[in-house]
C-alpha atoms as a PDB file:
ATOM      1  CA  UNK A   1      22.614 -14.062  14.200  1.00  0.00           C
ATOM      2  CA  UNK A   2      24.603 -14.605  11.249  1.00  0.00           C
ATOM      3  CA  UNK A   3      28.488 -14.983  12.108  1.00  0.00           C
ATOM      4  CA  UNK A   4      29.168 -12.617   8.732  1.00  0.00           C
ATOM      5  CA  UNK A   5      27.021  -9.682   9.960  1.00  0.00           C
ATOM      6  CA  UNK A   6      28.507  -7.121  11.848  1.00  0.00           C
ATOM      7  CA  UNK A   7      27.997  -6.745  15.844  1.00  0.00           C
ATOM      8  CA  UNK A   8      24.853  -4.264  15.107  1.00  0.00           C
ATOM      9  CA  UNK A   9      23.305  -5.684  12.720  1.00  0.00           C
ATOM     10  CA  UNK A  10      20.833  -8.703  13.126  1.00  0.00           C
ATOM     11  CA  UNK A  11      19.053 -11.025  10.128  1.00  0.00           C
ATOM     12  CA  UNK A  12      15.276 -11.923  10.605  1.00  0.00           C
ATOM     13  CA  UNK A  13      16.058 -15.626  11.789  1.00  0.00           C
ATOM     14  CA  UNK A  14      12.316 -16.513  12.128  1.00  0.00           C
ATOM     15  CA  UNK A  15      10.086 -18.387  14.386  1.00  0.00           C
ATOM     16  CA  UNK A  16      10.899 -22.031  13.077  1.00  0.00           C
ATOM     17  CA  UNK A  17      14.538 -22.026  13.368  1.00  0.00           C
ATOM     18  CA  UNK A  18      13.896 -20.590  16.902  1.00  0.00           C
ATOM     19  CA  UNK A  19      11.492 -22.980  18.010  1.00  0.00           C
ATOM     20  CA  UNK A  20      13.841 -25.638  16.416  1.00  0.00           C
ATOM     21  CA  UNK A  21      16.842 -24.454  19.148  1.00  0.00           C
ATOM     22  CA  UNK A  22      14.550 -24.106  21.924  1.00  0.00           C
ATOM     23  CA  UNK A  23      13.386 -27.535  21.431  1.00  0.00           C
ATOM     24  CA  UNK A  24      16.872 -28.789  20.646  1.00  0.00           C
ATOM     25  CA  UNK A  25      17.365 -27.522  24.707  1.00  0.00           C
ATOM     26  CA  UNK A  26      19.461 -24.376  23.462  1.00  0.00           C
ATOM     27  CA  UNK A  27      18.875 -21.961  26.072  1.00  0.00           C
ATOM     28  CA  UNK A  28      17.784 -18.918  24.518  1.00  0.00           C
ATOM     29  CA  UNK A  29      17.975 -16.360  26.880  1.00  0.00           C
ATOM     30  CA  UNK A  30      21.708 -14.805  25.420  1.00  0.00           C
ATOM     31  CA  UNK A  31      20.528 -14.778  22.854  1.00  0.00           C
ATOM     32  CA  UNK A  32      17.031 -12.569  23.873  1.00  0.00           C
ATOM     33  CA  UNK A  33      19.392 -10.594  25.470  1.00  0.00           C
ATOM     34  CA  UNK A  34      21.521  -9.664  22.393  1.00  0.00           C
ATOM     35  CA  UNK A  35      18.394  -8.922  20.723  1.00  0.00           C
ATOM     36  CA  UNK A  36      17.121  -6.211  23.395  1.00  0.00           C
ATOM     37  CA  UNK A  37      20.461  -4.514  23.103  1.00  0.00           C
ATOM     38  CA  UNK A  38      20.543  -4.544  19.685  1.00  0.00           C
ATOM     39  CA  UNK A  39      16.889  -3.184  19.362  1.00  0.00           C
ATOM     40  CA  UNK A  40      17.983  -0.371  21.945  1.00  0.00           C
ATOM     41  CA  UNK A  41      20.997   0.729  19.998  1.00  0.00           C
ATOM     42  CA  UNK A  42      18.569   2.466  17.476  1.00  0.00           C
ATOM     43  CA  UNK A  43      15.607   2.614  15.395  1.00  0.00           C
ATOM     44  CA  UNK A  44      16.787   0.516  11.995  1.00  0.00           C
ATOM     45  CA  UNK A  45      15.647  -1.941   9.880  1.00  0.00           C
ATOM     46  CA  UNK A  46      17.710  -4.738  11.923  1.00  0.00           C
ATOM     47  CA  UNK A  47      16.169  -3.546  15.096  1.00  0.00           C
ATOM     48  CA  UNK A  48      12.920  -4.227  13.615  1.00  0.00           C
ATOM     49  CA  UNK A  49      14.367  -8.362  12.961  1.00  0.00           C
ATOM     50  CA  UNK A  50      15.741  -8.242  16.313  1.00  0.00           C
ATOM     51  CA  UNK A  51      12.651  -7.114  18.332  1.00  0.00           C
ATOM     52  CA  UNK A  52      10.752  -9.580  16.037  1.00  0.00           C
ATOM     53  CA  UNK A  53      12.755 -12.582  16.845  1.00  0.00           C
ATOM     54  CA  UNK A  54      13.240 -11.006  20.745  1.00  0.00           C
ATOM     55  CA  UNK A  55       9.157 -11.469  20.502  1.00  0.00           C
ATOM     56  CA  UNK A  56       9.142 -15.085  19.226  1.00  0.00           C
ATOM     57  CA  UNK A  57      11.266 -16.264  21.965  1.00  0.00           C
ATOM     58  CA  UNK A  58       9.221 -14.278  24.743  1.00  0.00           C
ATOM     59  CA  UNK A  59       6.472 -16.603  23.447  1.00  0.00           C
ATOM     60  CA  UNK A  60       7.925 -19.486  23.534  1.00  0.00           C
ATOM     61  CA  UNK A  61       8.999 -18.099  27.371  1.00  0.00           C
ATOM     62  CA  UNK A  62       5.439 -18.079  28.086  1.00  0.00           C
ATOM     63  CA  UNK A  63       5.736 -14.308  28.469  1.00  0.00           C
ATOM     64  CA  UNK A  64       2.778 -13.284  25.859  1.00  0.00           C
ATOM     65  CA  UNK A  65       2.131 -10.083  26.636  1.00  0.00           C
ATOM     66  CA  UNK A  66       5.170  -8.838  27.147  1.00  0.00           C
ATOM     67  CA  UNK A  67       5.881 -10.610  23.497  1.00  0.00           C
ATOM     68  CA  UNK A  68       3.186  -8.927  22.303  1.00  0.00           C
ATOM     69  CA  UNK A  69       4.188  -5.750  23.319  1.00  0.00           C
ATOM     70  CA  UNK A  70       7.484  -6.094  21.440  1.00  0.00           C
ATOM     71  CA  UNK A  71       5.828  -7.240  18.420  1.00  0.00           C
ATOM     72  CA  UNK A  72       3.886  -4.454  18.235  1.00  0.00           C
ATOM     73  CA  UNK A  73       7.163  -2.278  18.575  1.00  0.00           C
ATOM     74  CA  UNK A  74       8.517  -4.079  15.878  1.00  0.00           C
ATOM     75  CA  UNK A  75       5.684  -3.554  13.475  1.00  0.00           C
ATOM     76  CA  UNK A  76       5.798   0.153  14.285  1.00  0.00           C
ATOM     77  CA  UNK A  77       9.198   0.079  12.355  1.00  0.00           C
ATOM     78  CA  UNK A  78       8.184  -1.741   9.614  1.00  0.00           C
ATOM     79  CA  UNK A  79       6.024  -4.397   8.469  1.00  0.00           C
ATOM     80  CA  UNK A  80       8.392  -6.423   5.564  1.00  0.00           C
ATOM     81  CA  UNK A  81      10.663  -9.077   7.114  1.00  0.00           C
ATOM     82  CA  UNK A  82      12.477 -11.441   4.946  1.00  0.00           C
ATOM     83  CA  UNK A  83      13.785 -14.973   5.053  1.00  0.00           C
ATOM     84  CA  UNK A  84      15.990 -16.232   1.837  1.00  0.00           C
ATOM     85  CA  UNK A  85      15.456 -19.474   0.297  1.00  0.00           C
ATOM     86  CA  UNK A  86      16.722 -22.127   2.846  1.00  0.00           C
ATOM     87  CA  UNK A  87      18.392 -23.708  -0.457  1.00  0.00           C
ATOM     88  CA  UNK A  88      20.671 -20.691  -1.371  1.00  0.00           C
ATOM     89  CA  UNK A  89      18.770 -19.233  -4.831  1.00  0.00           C
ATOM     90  CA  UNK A  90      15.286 -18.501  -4.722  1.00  0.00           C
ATOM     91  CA  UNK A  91      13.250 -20.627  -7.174  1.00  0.00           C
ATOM     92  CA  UNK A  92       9.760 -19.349  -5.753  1.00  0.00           C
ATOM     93  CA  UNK A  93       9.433 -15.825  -4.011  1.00  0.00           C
ATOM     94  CA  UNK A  94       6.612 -16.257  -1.526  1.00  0.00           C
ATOM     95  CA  UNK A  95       4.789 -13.203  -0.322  1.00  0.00           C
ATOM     96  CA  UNK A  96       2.307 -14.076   2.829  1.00  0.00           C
ATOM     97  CA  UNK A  97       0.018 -12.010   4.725  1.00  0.00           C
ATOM     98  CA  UNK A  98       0.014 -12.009   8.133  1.00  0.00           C
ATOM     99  CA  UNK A  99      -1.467 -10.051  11.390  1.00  0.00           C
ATOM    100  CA  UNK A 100       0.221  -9.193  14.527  1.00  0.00           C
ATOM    101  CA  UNK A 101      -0.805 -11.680  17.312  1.00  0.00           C
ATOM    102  CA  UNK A 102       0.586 -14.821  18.874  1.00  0.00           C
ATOM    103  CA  UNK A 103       2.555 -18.105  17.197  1.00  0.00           C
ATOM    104  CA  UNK A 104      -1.407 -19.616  16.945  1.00  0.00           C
ATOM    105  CA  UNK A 105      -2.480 -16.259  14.783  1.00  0.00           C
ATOM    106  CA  UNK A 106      -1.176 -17.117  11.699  1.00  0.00           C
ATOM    107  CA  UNK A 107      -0.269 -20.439   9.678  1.00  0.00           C
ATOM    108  CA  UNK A 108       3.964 -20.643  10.233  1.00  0.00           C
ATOM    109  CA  UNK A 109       5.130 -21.198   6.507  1.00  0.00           C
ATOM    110  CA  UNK A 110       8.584 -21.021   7.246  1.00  0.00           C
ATOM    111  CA  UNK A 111       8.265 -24.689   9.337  1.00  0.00           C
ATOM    112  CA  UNK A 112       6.863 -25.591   6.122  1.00  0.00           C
ATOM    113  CA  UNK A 113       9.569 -24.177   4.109  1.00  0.00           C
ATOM    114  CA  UNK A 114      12.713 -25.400   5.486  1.00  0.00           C
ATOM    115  CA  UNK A 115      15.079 -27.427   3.167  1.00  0.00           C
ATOM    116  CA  UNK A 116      13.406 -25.844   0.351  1.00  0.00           C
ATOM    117  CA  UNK A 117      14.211 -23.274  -2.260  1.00  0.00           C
ATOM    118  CA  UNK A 118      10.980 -20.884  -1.577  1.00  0.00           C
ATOM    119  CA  UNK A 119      12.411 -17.295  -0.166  1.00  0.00           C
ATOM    120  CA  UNK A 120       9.504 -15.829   2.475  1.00  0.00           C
ATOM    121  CA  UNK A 121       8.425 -12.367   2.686  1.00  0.00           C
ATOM    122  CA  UNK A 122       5.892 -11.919   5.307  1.00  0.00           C
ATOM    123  CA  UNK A 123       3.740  -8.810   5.470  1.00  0.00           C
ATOM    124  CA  UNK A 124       1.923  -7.993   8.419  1.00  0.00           C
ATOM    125  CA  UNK A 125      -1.267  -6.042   7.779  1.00  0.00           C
ATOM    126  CA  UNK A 126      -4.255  -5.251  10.119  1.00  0.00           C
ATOM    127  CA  UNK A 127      -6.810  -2.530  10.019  1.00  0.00           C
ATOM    128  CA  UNK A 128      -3.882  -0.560  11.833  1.00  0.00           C
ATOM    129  CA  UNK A 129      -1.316  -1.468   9.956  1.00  0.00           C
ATOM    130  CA  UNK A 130      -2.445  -1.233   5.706  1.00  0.00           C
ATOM    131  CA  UNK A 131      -1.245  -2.527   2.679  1.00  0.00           C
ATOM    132  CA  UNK A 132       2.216  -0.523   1.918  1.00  0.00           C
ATOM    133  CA  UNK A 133       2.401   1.458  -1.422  1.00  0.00           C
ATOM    134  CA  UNK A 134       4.435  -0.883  -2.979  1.00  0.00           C
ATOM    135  CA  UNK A 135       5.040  -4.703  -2.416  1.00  0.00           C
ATOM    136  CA  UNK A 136       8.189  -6.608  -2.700  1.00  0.00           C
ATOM    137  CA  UNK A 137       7.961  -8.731  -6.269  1.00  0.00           C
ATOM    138  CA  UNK A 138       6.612 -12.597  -5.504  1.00  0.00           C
ATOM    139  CA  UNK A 139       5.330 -15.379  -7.546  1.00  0.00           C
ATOM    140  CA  UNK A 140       2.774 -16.454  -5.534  1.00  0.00           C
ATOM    141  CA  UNK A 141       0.559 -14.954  -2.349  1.00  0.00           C
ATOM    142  CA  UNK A 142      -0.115 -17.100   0.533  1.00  0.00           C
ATOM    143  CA  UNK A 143      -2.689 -15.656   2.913  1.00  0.00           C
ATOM    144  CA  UNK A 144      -1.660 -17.095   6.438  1.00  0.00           C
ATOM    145  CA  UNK A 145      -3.912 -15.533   8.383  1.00  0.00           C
ATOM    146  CA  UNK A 146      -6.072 -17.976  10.644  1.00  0.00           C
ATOM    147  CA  UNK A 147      -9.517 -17.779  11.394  1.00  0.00           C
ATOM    148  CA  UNK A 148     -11.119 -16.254  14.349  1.00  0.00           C
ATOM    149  CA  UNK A 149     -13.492 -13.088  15.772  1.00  0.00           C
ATOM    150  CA  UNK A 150     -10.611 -11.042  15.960  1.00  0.00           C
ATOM    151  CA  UNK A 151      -9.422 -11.807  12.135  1.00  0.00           C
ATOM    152  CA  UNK A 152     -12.640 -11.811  10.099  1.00  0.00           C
ATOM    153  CA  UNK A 153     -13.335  -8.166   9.540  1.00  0.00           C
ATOM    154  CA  UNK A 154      -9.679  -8.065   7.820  1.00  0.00           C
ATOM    155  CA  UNK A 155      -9.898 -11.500   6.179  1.00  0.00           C
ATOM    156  CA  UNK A 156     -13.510 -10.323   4.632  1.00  0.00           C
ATOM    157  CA  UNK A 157     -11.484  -7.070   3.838  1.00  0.00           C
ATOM    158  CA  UNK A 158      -8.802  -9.123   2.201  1.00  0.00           C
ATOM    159  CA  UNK A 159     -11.490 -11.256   0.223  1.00  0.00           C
ATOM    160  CA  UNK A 160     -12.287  -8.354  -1.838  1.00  0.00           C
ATOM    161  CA  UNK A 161      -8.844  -6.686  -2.171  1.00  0.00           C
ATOM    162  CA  UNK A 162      -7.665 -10.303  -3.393  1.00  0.00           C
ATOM    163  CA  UNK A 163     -10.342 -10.927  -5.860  1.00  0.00           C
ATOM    164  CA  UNK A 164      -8.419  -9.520  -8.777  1.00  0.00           C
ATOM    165  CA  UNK A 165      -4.617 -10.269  -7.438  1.00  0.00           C
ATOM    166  CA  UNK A 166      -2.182 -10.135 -10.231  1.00  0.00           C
ATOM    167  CA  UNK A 167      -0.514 -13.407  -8.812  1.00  0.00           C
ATOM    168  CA  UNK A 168      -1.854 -16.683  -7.884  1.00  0.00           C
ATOM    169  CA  UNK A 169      -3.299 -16.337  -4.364  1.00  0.00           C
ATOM    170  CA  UNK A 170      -3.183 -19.314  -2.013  1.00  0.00           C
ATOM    171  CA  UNK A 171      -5.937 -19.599   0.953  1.00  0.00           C
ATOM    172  CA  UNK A 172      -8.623 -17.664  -0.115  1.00  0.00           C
ATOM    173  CA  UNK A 173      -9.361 -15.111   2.632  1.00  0.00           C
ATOM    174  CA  UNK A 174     -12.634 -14.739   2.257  1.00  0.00           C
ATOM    175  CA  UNK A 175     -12.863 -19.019   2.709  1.00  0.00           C
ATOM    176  CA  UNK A 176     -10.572 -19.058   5.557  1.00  0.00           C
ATOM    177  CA  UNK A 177     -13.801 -17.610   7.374  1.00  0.00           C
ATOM    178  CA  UNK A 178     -15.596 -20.427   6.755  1.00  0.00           C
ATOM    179  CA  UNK A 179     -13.161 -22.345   9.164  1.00  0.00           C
ATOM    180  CA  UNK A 180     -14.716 -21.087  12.926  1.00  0.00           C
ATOM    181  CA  UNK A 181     -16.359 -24.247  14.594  1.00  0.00           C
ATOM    182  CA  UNK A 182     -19.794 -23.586  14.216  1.00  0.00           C
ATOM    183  CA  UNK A 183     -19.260 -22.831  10.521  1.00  0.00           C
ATOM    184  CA  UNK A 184     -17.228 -25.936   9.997  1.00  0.00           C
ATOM    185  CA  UNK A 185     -20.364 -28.033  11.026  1.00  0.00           C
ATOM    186  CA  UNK A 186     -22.960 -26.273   9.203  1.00  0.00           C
ATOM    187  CA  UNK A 187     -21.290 -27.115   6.017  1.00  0.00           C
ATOM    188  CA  UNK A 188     -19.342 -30.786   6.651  1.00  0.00           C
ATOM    189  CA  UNK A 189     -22.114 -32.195   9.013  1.00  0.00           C
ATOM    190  CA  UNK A 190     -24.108 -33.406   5.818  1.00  0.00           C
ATOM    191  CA  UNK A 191     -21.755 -34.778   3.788  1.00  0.00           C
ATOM    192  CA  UNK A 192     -22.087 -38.724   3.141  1.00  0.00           C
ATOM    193  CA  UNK A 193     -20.138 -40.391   5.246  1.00  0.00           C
ATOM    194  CA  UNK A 194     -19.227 -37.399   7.949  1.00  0.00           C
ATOM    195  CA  UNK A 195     -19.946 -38.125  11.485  1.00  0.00           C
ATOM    196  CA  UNK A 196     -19.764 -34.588  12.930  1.00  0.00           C
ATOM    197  CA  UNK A 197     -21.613 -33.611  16.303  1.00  0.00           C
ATOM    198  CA  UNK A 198     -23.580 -30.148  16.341  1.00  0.00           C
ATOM    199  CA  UNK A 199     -21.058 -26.970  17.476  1.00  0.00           C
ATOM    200  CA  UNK A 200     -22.669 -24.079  18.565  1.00  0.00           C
ATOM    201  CA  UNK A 201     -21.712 -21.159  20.446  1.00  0.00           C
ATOM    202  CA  UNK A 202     -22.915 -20.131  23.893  1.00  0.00           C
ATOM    203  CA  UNK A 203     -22.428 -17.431  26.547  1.00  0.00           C
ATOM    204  CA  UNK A 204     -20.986 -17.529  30.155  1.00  0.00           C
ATOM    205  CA  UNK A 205     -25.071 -16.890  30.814  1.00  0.00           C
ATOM    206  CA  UNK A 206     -26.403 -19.738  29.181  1.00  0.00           C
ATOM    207  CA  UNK A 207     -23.736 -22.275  30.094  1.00  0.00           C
ATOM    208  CA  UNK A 208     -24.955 -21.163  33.785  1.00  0.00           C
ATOM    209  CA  UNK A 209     -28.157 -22.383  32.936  1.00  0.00           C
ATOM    210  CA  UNK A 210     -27.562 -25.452  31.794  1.00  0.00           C
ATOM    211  CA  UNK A 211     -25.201 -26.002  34.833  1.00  0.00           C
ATOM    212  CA  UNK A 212     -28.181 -25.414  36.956  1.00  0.00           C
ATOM    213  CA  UNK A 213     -30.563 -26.821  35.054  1.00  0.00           C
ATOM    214  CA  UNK A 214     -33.050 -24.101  34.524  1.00  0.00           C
ATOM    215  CA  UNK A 215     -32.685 -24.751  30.695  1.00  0.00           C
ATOM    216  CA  UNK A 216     -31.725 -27.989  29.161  1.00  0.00           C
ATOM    217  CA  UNK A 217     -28.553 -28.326  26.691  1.00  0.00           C
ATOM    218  CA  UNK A 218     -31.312 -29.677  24.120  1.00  0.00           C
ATOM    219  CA  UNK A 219     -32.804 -26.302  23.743  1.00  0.00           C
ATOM    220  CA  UNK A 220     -29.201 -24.729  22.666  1.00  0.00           C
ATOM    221  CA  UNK A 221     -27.824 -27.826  21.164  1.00  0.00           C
ATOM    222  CA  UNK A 222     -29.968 -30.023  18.809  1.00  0.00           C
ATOM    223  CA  UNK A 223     -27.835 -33.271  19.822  1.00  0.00           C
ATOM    224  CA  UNK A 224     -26.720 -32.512  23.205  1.00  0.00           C
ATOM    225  CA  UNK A 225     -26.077 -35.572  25.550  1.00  0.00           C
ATOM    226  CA  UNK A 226     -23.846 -35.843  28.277  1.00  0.00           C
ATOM    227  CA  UNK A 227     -20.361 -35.933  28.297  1.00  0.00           C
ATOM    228  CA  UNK A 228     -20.169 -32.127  26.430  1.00  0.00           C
ATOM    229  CA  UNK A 229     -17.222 -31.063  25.114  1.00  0.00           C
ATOM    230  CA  UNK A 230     -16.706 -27.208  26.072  1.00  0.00           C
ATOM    231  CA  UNK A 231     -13.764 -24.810  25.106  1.00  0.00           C
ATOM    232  CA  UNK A 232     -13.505 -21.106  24.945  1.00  0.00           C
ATOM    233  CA  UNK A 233     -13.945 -19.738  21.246  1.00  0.00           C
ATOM    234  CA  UNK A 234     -10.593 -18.248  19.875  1.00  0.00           C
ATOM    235  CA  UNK A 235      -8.733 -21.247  22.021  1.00  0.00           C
ATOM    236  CA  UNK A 236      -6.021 -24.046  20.580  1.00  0.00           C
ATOM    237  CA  UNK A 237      -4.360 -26.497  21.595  1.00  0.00           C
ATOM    238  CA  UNK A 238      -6.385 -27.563  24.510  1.00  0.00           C
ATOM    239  CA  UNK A 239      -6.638 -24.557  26.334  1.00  0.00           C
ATOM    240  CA  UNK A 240     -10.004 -24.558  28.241  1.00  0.00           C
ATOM    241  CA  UNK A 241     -10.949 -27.145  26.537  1.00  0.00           C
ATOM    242  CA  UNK A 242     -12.584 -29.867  28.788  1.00  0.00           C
ATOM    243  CA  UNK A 243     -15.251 -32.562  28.746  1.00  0.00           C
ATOM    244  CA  UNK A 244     -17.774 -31.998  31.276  1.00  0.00           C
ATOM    245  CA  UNK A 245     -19.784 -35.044  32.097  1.00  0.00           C
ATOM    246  CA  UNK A 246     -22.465 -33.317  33.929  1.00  0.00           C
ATOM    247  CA  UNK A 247     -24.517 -30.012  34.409  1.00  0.00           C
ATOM    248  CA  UNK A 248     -22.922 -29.631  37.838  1.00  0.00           C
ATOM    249  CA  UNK A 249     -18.982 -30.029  36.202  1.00  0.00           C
ATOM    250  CA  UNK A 250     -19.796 -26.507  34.743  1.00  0.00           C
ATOM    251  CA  UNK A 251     -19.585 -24.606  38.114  1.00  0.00           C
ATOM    252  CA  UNK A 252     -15.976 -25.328  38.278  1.00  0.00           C
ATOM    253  CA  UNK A 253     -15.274 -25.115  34.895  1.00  0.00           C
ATOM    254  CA  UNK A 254     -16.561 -21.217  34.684  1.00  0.00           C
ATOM    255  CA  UNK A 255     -14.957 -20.367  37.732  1.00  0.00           C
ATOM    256  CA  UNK A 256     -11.479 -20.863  36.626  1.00  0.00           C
ATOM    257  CA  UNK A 257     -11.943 -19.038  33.053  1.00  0.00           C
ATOM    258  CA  UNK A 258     -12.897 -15.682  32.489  1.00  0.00           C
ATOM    259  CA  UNK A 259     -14.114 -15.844  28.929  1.00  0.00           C
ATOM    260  CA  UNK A 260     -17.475 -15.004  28.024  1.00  0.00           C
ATOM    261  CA  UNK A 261     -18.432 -16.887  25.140  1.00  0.00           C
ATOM    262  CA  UNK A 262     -17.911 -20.907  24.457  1.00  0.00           C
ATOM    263  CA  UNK A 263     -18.274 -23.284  22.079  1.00  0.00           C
ATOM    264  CA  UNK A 264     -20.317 -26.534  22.922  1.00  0.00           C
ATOM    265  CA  UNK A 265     -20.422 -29.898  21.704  1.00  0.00           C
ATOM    266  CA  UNK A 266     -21.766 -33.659  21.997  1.00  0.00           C
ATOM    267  CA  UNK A 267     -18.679 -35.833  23.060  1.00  0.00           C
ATOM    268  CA  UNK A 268     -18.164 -38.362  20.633  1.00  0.00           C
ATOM    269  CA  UNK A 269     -15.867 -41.697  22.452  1.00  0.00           C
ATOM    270  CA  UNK A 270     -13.916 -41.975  19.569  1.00  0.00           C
ATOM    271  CA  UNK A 271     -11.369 -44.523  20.991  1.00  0.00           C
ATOM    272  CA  UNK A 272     -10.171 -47.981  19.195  1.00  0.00           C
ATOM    273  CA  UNK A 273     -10.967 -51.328  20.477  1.00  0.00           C
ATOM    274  CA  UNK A 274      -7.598 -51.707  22.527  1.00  0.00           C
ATOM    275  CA  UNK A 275      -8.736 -48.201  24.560  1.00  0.00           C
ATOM    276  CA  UNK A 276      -6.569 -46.026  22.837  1.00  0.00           C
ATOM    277  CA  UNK A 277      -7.289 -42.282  20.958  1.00  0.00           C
ATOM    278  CA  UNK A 278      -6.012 -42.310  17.604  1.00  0.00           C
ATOM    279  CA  UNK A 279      -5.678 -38.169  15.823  1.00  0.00           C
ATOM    280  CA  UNK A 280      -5.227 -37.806  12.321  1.00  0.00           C
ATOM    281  CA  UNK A 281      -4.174 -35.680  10.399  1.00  0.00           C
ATOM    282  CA  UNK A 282      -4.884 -35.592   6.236  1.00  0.00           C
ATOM    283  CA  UNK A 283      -4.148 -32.987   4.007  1.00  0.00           C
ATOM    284  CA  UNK A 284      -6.361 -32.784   0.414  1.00  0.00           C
ATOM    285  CA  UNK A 285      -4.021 -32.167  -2.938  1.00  0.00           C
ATOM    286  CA  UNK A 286      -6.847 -31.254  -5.510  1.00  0.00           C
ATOM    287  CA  UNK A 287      -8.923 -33.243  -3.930  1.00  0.00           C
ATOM    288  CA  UNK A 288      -6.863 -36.157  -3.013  1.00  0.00           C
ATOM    289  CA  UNK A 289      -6.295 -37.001   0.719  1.00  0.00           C
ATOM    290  CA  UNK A 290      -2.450 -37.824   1.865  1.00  0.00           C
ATOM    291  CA  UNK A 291      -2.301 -38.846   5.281  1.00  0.00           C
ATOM    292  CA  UNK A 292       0.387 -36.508   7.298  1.00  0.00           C
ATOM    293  CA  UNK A 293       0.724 -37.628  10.851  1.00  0.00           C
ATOM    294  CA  UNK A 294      -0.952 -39.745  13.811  1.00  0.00           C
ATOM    295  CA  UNK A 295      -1.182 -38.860  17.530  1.00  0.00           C
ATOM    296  CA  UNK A 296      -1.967 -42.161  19.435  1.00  0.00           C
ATOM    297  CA  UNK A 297      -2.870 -41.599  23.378  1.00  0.00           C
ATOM    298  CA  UNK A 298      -4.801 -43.095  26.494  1.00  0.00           C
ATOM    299  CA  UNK A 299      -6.032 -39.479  26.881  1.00  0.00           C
ATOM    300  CA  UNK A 300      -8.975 -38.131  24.561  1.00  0.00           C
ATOM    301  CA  UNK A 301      -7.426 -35.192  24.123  1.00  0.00           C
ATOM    302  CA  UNK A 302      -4.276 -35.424  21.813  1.00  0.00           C
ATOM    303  CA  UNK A 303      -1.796 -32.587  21.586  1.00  0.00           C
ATOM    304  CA  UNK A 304       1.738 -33.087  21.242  1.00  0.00           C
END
């Protein structure tokens, strides 16, 4: 909260900063507080920030549907939240699009902004929540919606609403569905160069038959050799994501998830000479690759 703003009133402070002091080892469970008694004093504007922020730090409690919840009470007051240029005057206004769901829904500009003089606006739109009648003026439109089941009917949506944008438009919505797994393979796999095993997706059913081998992994996956790689679709950062090294690993492995559908893949052993995993991570510039960070580990899976 601002020191300058009165007791009730609370500025949008914004998942970065927040994830900043919880990793910092602020405790921010005050400051939660303040938030829920804020939001309760009223249906306002700054109770929308507050129950927004209140939500970010329920994630980052672990407590996501109970964050959820609050998001969505948020949204119901408006959909608009604002955070100024972290440089003081606003050389770029950035208006992104975003939709209500967890900190792994949508691409989180304002890490990306800090220390820079590019003020955010961030709409969030879904089929329940449309496009306002008017927009707050920007220079540019950043579509930070990711890519999954749940976000393609919108993002397709988007492609077409977006096609004739008066303003540049950054992320293309209609490409960002071009980003699921399977998708991602069918169009790098061929490239010259590109070592990319075959992704498909399977269900619960026929991951049960390959764990008891009355179909082979060959006839759903044109490369498939043991160790598989196997993680829920709509899943990041590791979560159900394990390498089974034989049919009989998948009895345990579908017993502890519930999901019902699962992407596949050949494990590739992707380690250096002295054992260890190396992830990295480049990002093109018209077409120019810049490297941006390296995860080294003992473990094949890197997340940090």
């Amino acid at each position: 909260m601002n020191q300058q703003d009165p007791p009730n009133i609370h500025a949008f402070i914004g998942p970065a900063a927040l994830m900043k002091m919880a990793c910092s080892g602020i405790n921010l469970t005050p400051l939660g507080e303040r938030l829920l008694a804020l939001a309760g004093s009223g249906r306002s504007v700054s109770s929308a920030d507050a129950l927004l922020d209140l939500s970010t730090i329920l994630q980052l409690s672990n407590s996501r549907e109970i964050a959820l919840s609050v998001q969505n009470e948020a949204l119901k007051l408006k959909q608009l939240y604002h955070l100024p240029a972290p440089r003081g005057i606003a050389g770029i206004r950035l208006l992104a699009l975003m939709t209500p769901g967890d900190l792994m829904t949508n691409t989180p500009l304002d890490f990306l902004l800090e220390d820079s003089d590019i003020a955010l606006d961030i709409l969030y739109v879904s089929p329940h929540l449309p496009f306002p009648d008017t927009l707050s003026d920007h220079d540019v439109l950043f579509v930070a919606i990711g890519e999954s089941d749940e976000t393609r009917p919108l993002l397709e949506r988007l492609g077409v609403s977006l096609a004739h944008w008066p303003r540049p438009v950054l992320n293309q919505a209609d490409r960002i569905t071009w980003l699921s797994r399977d998708h991602a393979y069918t169009r790098l796999s061929g490239l010259p160069g590109v070592v990319m095993p075959a992704t498909v997706r399977l269900t619960r059913h026929e991951l049960e038959n390959i764990e008891n081998k009355s179909v082979p992994a060959q006839n759903y996956l044109s490369d498939a050799a043991f160790p598989l790689i196997v993680r829920p679709v709509g899943s990041h950062a590791g979560h159900g994501l394990e390498k089974i090294d034989r049919p009989a690993d998948l009895f345990d492995y579908l017993k502890n998830l519930p999901d019902k559908v699962f992407y596949i893949s050949r494990f590739i052993d992707y380690s250096h000479p002295d054992g260890l995993f190396r992830k990295y991570r480049v990002v093109l510039i018209e077409g120019r690759p810049y490297a941006a960070h390296m995860g080294i580990s003992t473990h094949w899976m890197i997340h940090y």
